[in-house]
C-alpha atoms as a PDB file:
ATOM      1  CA  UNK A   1     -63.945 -47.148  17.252  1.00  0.00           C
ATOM      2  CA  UNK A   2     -60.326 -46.878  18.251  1.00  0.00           C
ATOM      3  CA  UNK A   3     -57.458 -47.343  15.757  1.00  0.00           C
ATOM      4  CA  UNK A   4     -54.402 -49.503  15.755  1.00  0.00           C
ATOM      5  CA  UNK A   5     -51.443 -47.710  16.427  1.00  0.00           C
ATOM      6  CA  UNK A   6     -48.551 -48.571  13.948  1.00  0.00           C
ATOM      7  CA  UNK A   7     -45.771 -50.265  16.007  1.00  0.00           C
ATOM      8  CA  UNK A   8     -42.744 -48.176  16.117  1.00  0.00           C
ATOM      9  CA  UNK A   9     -39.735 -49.300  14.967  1.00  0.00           C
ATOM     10  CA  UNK A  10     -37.493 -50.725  17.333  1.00  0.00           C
ATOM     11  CA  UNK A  11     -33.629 -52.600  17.184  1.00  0.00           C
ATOM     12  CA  UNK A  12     -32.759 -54.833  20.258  1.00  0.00           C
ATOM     13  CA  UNK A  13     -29.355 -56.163  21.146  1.00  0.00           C
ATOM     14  CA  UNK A  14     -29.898 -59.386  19.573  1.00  0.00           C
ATOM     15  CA  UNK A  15     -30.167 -57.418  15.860  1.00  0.00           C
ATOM     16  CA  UNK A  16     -27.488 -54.873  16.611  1.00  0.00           C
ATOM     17  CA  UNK A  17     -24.978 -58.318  17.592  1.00  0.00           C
ATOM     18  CA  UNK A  18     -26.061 -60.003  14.468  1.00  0.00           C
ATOM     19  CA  UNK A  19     -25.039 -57.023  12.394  1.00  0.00           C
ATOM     20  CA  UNK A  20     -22.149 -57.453  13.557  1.00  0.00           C
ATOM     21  CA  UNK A  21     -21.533 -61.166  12.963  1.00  0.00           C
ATOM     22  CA  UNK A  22     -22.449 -60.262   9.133  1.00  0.00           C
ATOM     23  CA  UNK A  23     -19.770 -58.861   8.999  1.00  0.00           C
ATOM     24  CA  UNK A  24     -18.234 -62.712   8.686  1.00  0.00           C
ATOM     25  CA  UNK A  25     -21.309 -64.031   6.854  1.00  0.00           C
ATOM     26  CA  UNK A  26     -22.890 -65.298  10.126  1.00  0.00           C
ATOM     27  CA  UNK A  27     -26.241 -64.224  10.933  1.00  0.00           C
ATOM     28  CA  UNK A  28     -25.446 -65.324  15.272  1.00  0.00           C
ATOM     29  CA  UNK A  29     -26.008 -63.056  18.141  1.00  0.00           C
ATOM     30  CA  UNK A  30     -23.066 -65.224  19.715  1.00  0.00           C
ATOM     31  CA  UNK A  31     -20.519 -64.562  16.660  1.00  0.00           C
ATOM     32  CA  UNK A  32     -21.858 -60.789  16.924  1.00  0.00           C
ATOM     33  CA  UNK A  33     -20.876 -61.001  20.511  1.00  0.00           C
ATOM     34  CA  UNK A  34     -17.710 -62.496  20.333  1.00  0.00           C
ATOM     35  CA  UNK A  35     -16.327 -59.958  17.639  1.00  0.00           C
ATOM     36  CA  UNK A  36     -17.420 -57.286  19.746  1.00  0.00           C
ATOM     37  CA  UNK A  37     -14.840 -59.117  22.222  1.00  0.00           C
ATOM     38  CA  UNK A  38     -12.428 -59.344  19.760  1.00  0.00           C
ATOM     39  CA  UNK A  39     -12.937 -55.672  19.329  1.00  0.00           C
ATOM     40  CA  UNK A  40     -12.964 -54.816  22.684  1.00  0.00           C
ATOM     41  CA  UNK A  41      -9.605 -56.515  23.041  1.00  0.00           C
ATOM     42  CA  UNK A  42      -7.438 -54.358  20.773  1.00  0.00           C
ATOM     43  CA  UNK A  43      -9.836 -51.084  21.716  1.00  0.00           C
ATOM     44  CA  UNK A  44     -13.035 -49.957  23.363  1.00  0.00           C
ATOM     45  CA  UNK A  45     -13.429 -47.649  20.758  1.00  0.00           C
ATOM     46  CA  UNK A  46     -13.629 -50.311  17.900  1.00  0.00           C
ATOM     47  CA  UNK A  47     -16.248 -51.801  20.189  1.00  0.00           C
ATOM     48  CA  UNK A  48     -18.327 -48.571  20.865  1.00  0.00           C
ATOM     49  CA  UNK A  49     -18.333 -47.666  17.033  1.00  0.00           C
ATOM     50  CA  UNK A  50     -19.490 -51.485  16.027  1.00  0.00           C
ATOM     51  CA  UNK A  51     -22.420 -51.057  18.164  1.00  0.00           C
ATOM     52  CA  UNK A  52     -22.794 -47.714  17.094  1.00  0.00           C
ATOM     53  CA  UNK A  53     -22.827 -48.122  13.400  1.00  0.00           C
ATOM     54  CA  UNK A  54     -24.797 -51.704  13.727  1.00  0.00           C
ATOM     55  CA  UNK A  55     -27.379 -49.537  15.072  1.00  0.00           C
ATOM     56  CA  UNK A  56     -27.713 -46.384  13.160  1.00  0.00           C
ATOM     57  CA  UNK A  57     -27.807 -48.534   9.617  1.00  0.00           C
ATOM     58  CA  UNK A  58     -30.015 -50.965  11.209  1.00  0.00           C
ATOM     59  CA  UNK A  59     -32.726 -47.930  12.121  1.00  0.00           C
ATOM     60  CA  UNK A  60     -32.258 -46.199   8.895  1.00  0.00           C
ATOM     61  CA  UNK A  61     -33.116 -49.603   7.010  1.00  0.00           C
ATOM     62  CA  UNK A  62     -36.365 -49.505   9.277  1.00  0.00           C
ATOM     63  CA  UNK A  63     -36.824 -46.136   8.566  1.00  0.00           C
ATOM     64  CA  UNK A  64     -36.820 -46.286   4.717  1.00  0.00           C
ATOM     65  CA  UNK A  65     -39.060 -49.520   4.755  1.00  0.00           C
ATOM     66  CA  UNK A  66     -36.221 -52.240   4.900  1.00  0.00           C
ATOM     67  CA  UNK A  67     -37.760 -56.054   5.076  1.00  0.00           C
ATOM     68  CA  UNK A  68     -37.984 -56.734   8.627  1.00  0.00           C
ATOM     69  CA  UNK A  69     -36.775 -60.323   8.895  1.00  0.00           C
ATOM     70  CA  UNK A  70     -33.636 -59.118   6.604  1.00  0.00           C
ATOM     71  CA  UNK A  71     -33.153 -55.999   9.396  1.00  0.00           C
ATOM     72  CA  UNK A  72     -33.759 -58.654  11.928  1.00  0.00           C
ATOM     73  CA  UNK A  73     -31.073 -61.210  10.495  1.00  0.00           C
ATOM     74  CA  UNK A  74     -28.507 -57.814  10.967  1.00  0.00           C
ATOM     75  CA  UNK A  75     -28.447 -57.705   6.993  1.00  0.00           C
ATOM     76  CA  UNK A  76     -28.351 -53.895   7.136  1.00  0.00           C
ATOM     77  CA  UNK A  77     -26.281 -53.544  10.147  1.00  0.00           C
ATOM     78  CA  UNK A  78     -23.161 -55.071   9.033  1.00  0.00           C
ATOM     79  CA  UNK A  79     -21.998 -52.013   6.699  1.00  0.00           C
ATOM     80  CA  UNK A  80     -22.872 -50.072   9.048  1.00  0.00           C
ATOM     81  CA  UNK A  81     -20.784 -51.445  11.414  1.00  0.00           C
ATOM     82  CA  UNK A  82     -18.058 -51.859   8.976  1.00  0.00           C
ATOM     83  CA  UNK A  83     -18.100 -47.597   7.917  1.00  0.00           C
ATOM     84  CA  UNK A  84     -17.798 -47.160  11.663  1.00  0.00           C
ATOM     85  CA  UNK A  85     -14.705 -48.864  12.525  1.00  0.00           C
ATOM     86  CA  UNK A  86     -12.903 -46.912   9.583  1.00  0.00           C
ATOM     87  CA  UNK A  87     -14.425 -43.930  10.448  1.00  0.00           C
ATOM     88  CA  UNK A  88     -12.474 -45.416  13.807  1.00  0.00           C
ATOM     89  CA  UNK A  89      -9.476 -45.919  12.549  1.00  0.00           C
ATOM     90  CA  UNK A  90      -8.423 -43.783   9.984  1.00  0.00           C
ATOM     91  CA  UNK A  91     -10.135 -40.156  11.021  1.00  0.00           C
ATOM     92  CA  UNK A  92      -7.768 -37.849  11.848  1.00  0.00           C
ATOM     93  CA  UNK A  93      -8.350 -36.749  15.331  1.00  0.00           C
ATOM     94  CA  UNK A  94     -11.129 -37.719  17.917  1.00  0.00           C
ATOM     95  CA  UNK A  95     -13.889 -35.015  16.872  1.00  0.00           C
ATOM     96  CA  UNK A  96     -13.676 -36.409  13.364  1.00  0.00           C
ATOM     97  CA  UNK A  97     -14.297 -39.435  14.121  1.00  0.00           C
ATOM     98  CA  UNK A  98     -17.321 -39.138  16.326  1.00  0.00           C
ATOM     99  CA  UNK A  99     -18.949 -36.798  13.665  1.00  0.00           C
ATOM    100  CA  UNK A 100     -17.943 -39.714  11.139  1.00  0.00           C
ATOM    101  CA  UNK A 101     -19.186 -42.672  12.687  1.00  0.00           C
ATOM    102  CA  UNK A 102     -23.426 -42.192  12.367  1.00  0.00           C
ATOM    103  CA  UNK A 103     -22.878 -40.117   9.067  1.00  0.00           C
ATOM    104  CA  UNK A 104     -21.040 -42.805   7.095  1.00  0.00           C
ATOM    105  CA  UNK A 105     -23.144 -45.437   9.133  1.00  0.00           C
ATOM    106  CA  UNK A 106     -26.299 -44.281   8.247  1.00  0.00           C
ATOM    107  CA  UNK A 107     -24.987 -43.566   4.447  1.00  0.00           C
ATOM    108  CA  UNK A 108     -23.484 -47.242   4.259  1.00  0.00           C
ATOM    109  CA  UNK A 109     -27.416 -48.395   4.832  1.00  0.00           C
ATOM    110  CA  UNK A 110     -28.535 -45.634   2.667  1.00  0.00           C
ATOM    111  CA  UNK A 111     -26.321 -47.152  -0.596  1.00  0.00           C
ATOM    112  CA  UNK A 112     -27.033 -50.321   0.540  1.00  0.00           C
ATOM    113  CA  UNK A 113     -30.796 -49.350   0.494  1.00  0.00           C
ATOM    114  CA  UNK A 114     -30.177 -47.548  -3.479  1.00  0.00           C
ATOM    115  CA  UNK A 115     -28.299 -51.092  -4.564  1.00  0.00           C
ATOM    116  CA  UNK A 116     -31.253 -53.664  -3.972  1.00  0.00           C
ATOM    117  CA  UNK A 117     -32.713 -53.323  -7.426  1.00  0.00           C
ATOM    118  CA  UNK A 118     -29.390 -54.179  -9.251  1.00  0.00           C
ATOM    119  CA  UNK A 119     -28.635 -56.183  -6.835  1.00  0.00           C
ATOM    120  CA  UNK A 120     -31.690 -58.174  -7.168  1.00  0.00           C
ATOM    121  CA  UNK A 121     -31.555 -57.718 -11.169  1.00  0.00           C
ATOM    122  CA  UNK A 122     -27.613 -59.763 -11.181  1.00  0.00           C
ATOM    123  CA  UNK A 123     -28.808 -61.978  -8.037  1.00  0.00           C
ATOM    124  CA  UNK A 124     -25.693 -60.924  -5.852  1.00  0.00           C
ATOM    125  CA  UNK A 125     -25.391 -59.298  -2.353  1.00  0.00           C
ATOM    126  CA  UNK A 126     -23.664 -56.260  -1.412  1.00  0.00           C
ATOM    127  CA  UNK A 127     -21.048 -57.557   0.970  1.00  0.00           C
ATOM    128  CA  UNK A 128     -18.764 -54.777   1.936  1.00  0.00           C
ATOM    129  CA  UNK A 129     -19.556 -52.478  -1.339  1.00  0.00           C
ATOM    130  CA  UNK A 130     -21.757 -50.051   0.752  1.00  0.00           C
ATOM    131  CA  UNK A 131     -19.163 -49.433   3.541  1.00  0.00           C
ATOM    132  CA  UNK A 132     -16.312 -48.717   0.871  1.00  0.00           C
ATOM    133  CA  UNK A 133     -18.399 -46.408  -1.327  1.00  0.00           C
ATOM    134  CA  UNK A 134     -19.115 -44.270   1.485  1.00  0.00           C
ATOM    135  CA  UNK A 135     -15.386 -44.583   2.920  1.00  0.00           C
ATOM    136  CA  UNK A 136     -13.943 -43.685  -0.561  1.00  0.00           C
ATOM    137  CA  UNK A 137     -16.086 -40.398  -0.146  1.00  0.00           C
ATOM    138  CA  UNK A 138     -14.001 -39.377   2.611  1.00  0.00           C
ATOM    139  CA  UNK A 139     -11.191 -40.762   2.964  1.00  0.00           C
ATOM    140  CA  UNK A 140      -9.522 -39.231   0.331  1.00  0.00           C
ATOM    141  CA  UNK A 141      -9.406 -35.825   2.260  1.00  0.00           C
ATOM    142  CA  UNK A 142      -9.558 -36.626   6.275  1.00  0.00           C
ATOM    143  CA  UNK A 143      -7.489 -39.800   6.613  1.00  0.00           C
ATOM    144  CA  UNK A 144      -4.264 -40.252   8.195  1.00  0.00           C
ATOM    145  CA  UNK A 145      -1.716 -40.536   5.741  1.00  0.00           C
ATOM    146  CA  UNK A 146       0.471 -43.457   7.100  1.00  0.00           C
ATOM    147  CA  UNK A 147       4.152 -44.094   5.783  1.00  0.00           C
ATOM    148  CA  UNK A 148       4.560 -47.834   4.902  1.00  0.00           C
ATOM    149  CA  UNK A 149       7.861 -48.403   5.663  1.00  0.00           C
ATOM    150  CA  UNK A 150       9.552 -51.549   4.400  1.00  0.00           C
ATOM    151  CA  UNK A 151       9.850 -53.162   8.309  1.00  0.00           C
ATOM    152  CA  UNK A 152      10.728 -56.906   8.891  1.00  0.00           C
ATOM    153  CA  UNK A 153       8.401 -59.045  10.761  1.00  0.00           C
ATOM    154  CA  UNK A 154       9.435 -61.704  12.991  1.00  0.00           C
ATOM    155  CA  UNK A 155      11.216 -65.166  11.705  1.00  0.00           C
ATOM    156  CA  UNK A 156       9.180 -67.767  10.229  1.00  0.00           C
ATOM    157  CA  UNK A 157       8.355 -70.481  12.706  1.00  0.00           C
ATOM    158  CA  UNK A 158       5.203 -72.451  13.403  1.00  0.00           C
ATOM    159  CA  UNK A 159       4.530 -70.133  16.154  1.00  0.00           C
ATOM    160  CA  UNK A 160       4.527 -67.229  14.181  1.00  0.00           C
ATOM    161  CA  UNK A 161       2.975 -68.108  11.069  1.00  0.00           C
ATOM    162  CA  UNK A 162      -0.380 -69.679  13.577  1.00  0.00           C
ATOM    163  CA  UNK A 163      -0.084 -65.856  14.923  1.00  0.00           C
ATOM    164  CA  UNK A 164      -0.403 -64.196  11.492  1.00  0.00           C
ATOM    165  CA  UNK A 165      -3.131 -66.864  10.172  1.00  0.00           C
ATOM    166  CA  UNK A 166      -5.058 -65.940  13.273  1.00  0.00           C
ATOM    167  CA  UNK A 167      -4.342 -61.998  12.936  1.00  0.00           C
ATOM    168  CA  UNK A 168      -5.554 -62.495   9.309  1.00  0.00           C
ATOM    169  CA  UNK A 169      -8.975 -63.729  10.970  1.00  0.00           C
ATOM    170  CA  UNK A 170      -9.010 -60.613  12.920  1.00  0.00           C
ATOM    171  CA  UNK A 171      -8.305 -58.184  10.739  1.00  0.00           C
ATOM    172  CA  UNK A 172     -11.544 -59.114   8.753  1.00  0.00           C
ATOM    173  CA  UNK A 173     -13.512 -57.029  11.421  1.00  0.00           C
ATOM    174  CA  UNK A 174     -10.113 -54.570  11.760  1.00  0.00           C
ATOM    175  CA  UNK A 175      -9.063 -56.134  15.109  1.00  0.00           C
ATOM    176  CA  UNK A 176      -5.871 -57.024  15.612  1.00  0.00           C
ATOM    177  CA  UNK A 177      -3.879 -59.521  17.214  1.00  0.00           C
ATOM    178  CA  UNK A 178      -3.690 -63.911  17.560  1.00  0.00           C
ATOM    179  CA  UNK A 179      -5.902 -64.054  20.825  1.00  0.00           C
ATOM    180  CA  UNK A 180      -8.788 -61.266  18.785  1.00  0.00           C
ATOM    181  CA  UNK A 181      -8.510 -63.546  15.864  1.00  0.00           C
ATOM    182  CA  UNK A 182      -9.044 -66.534  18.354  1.00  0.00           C
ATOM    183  CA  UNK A 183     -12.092 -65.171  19.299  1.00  0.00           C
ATOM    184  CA  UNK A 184     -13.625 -64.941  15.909  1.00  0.00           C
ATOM    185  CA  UNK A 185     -12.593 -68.461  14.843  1.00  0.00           C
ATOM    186  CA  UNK A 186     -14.460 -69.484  18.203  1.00  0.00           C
ATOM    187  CA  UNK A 187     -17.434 -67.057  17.059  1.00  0.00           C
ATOM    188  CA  UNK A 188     -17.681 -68.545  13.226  1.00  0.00           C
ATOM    189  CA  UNK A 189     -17.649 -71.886  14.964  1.00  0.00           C
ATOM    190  CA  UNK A 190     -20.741 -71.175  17.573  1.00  0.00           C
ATOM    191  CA  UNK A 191     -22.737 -70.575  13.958  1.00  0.00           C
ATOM    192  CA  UNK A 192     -20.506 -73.274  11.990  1.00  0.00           C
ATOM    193  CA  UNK A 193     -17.778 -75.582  12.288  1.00  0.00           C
ATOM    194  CA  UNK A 194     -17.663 -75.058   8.716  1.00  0.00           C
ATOM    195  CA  UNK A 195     -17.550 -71.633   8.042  1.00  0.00           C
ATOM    196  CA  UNK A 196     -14.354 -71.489  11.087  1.00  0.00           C
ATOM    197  CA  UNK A 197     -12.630 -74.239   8.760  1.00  0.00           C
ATOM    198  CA  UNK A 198     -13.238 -71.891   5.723  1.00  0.00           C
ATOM    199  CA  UNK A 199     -12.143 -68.828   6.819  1.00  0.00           C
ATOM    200  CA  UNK A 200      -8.721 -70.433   8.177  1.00  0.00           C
ATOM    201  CA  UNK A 201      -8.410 -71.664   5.097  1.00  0.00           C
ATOM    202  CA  UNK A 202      -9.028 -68.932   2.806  1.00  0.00           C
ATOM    203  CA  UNK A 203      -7.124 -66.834   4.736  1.00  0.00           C
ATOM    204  CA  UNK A 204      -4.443 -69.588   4.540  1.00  0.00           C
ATOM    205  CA  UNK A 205      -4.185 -69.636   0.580  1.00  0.00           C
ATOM    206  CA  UNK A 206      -4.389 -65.315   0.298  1.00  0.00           C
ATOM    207  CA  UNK A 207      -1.541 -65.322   3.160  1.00  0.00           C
ATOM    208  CA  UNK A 208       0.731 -68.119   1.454  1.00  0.00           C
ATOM    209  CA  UNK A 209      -0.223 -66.733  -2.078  1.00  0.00           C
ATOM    210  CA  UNK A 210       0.652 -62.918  -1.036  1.00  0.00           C
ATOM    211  CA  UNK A 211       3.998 -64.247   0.719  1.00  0.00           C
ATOM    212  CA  UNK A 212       4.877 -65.677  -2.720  1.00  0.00           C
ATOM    213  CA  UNK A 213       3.932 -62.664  -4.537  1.00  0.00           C
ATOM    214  CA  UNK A 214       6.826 -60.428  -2.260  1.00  0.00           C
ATOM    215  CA  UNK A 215       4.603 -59.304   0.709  1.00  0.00           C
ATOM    216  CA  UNK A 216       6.254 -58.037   3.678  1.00  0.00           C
ATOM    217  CA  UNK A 217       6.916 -59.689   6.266  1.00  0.00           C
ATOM    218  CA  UNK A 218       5.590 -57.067   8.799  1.00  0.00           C
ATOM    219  CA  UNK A 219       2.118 -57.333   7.051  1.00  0.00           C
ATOM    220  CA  UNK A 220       2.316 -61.207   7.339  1.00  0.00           C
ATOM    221  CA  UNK A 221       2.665 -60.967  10.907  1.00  0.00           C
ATOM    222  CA  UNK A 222      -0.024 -57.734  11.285  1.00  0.00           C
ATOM    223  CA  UNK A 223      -2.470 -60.073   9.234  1.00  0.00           C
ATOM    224  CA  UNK A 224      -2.565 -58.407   6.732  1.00  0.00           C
ATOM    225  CA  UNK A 225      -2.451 -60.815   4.087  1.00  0.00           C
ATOM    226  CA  UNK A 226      -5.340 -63.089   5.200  1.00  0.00           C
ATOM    227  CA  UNK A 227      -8.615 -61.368   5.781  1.00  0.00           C
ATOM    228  CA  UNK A 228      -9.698 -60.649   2.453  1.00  0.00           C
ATOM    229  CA  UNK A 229      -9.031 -64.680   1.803  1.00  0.00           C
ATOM    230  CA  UNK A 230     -10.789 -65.644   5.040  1.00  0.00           C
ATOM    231  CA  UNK A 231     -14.302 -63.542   3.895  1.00  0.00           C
ATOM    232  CA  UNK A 232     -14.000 -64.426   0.260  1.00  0.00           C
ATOM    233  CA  UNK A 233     -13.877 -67.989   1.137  1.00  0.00           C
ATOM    234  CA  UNK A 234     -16.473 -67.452   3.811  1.00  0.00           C
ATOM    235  CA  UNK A 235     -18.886 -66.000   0.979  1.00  0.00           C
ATOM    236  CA  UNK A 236     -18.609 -68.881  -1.450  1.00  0.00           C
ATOM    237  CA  UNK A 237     -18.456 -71.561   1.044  1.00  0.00           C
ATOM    238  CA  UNK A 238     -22.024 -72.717  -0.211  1.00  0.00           C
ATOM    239  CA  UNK A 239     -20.670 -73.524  -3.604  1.00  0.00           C
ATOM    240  CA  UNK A 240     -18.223 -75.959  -2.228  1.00  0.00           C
ATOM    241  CA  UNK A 241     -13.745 -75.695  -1.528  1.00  0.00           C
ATOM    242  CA  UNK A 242     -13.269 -75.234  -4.615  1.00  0.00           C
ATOM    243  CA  UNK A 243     -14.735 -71.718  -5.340  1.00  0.00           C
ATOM    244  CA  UNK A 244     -14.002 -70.838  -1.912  1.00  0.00           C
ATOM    245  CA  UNK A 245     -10.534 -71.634  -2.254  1.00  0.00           C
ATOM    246  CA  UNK A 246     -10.590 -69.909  -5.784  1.00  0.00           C
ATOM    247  CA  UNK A 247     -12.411 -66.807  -4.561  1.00  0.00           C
ATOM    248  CA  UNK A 248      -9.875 -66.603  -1.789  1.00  0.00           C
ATOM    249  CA  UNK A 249      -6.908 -66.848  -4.192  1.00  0.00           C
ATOM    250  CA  UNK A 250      -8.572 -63.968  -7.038  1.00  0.00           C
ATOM    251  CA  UNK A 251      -9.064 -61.918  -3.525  1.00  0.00           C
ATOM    252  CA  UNK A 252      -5.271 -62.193  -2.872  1.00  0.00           C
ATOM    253  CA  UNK A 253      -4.355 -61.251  -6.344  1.00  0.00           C
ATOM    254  CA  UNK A 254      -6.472 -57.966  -6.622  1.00  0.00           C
ATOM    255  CA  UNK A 255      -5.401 -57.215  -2.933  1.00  0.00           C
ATOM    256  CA  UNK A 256      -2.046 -57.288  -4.736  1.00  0.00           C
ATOM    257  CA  UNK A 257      -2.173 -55.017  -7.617  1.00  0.00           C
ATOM    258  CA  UNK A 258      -4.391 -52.671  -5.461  1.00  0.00           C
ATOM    259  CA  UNK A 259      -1.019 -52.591  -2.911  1.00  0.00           C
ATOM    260  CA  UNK A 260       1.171 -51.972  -5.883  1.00  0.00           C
ATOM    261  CA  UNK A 261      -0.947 -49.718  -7.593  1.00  0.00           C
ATOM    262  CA  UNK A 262      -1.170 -47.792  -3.785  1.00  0.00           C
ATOM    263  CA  UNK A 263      -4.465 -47.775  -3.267  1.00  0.00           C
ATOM    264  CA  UNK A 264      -5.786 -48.640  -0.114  1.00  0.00           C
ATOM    265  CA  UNK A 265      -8.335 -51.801  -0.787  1.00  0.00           C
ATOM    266  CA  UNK A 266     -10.154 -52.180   2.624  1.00  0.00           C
ATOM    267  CA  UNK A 267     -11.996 -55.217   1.876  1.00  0.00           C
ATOM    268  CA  UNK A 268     -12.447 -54.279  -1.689  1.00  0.00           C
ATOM    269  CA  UNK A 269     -10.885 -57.479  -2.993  1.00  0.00           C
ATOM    270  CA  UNK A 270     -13.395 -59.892  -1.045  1.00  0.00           C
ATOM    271  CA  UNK A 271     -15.771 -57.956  -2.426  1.00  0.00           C
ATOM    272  CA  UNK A 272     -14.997 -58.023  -6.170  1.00  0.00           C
ATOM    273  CA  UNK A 273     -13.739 -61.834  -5.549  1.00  0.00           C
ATOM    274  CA  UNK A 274     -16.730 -63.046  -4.290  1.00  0.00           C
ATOM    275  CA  UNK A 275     -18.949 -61.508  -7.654  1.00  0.00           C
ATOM    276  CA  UNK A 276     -16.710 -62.840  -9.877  1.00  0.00           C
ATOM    277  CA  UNK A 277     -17.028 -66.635  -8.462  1.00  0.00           C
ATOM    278  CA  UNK A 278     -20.429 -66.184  -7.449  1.00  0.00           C
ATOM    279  CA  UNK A 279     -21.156 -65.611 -11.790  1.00  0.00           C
ATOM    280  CA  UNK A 280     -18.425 -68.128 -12.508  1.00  0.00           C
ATOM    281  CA  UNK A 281     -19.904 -70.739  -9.889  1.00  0.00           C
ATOM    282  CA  UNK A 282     -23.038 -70.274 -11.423  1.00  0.00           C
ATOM    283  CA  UNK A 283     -21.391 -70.568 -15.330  1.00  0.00           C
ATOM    284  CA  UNK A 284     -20.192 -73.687 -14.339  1.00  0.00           C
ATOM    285  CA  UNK A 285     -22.623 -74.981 -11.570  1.00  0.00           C
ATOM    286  CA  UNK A 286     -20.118 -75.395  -8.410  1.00  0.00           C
ATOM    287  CA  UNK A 287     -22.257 -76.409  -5.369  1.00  0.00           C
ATOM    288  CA  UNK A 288     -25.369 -75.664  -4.393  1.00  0.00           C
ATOM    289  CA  UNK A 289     -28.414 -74.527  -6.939  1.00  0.00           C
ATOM    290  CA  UNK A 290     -28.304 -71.349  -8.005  1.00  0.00           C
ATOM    291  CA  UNK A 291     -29.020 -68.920  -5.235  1.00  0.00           C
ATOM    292  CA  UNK A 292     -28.288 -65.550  -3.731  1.00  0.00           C
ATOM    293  CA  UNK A 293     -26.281 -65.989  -1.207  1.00  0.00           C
ATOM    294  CA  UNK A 294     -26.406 -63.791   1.935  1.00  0.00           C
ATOM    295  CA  UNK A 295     -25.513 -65.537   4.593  1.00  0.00           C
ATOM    296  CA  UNK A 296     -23.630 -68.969   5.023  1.00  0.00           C
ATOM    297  CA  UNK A 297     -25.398 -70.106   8.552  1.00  0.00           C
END
């Protein structure tokens, strides 16, 4: 009698785009798609490596017996994606960086993969925390050491400051730019009206809170200031405005010391924000019943 053969795995577009949209909370082949544009926009190489890391942590999640409706919902691709455009970014010369992006891919699933049991234990979700423990491993000794020179950014009109709330959008997924941070608001909407309002507002409150706090004015108009806001807000937008807007601003603060303390935070803030008012949401009972929260749409 013949045997059935197992199905091998296999990750379409569809998974490998909504990797990518994780990376704002939004399980949506459409968001994936347009922050790939956004991507695209300020360099084909930010692109490439999104697709490229979406889909080496998505197979190694199949490989080492990941659920597959969360691989499916681009739950595992999203870090991967994330280690990638670093990897990108901060490696310092071409061959680097394409050894880079599948190792630290592939080891952003594997963390994520060691972190489900406490993760399940303290009923939280990874966010970024596999991408930055595998960055931290390297980028210590291979990344470009950039000078942060005190430059002025542009005057303060309502032109500008739409720019950097936009560019703050953007730089959540590392692109750069008002018209790439257009894109993403348009790609959070597709999955939520919402979760666009939230993330312009979060990263509203971390860019006016930062601004108060002495930030630059070249960082306010990179976007600098906003991103971490715009995600930590995205993440507690389940338990209601107010713990998004308070995750946002404790996001803004630790982005803050970590800048004065010259350590380069990534999205480390959002990270540590969003566990903190996830276990104070809960404390208190903002929002919805309490529930791990891993995606918003």
């Amino acid at each position: 009698m013949p045997t059935a053969r197992p199905v091998s795995p296999s990750i379409d577009l569809h998974i490998l785009l909504r990797g990518i949209g994780q990376i704002v909370l939004q399980a949506n082949a459409l968001t994936g798609a347009l922050l790939l544009a956004a991507l695209a926009l300020t360099d084909l190489r930010l692109a490439s490596a999104a697709l490229v890391g979406s889909a080496a942590a998505s197979m190694t999640a199949v490989l080492t017996g990941a659920e597959r409706r969360d691989v499916e919902q681009g739950l595992h691709g999203f870090n991967g994606a994330l280690a990638a455009l670093i990897a990108v970014l901060f490696a310092p010369h071409q061959l680097a960086a394409i050894v880079l992006v599948p190792l630290a891919s592939i080891g952003a699933a594997l963390v994520q993969r060691a972190m489900r049991v406490p993760l399940a234990r303290w009923r939280q979700c990874p966010y970024s925390s596999p991408c930055l423990a595998v960055t931290a491993l390297w980028f210590p000794f291979v990344a470009l050491q950039q000078a942060g020179g005190a430059t002025a950014g542009p005057a303060l009109t309502f032109s500008s400051a739409a720019d950097a709330l936009l560019s703050g959008v953007a730089q959540a997924t590392f692109a750069q730019g008002a018209w790439a941070g257009a894109l993403i608001v348009v790609g959070l909407a597709a999955a939520s009206r919402r979760a666009a309002a939230f993330a312009l507002g979060g990263a509203l409150v971390s860019t006016v809170l930062l601004v108060a706090l002495g930030a630059s004015g070249a960082s306010f108009a990179d976007g600098l200031l906003g991103f971490n806001g715009a995600l930590a807000a995205l993440a507690l937008m389940p338990r209601g405005p107010r713990a998004a807007l308070a995750a946002a601003a404790l996001a803004a603060l630790i982005q803050w010391l970590a800048t004065h303390a010259g350590i380069p935070a990534f999205t480390a803030p959002f990270a540590l924000a969003s566990w903190v008012m996830v276990i104070v949401a809960r404390r208190f009972t903002f929002g919805e019943p309490d529930v791990v929260i891993r995606t918003p749409s």
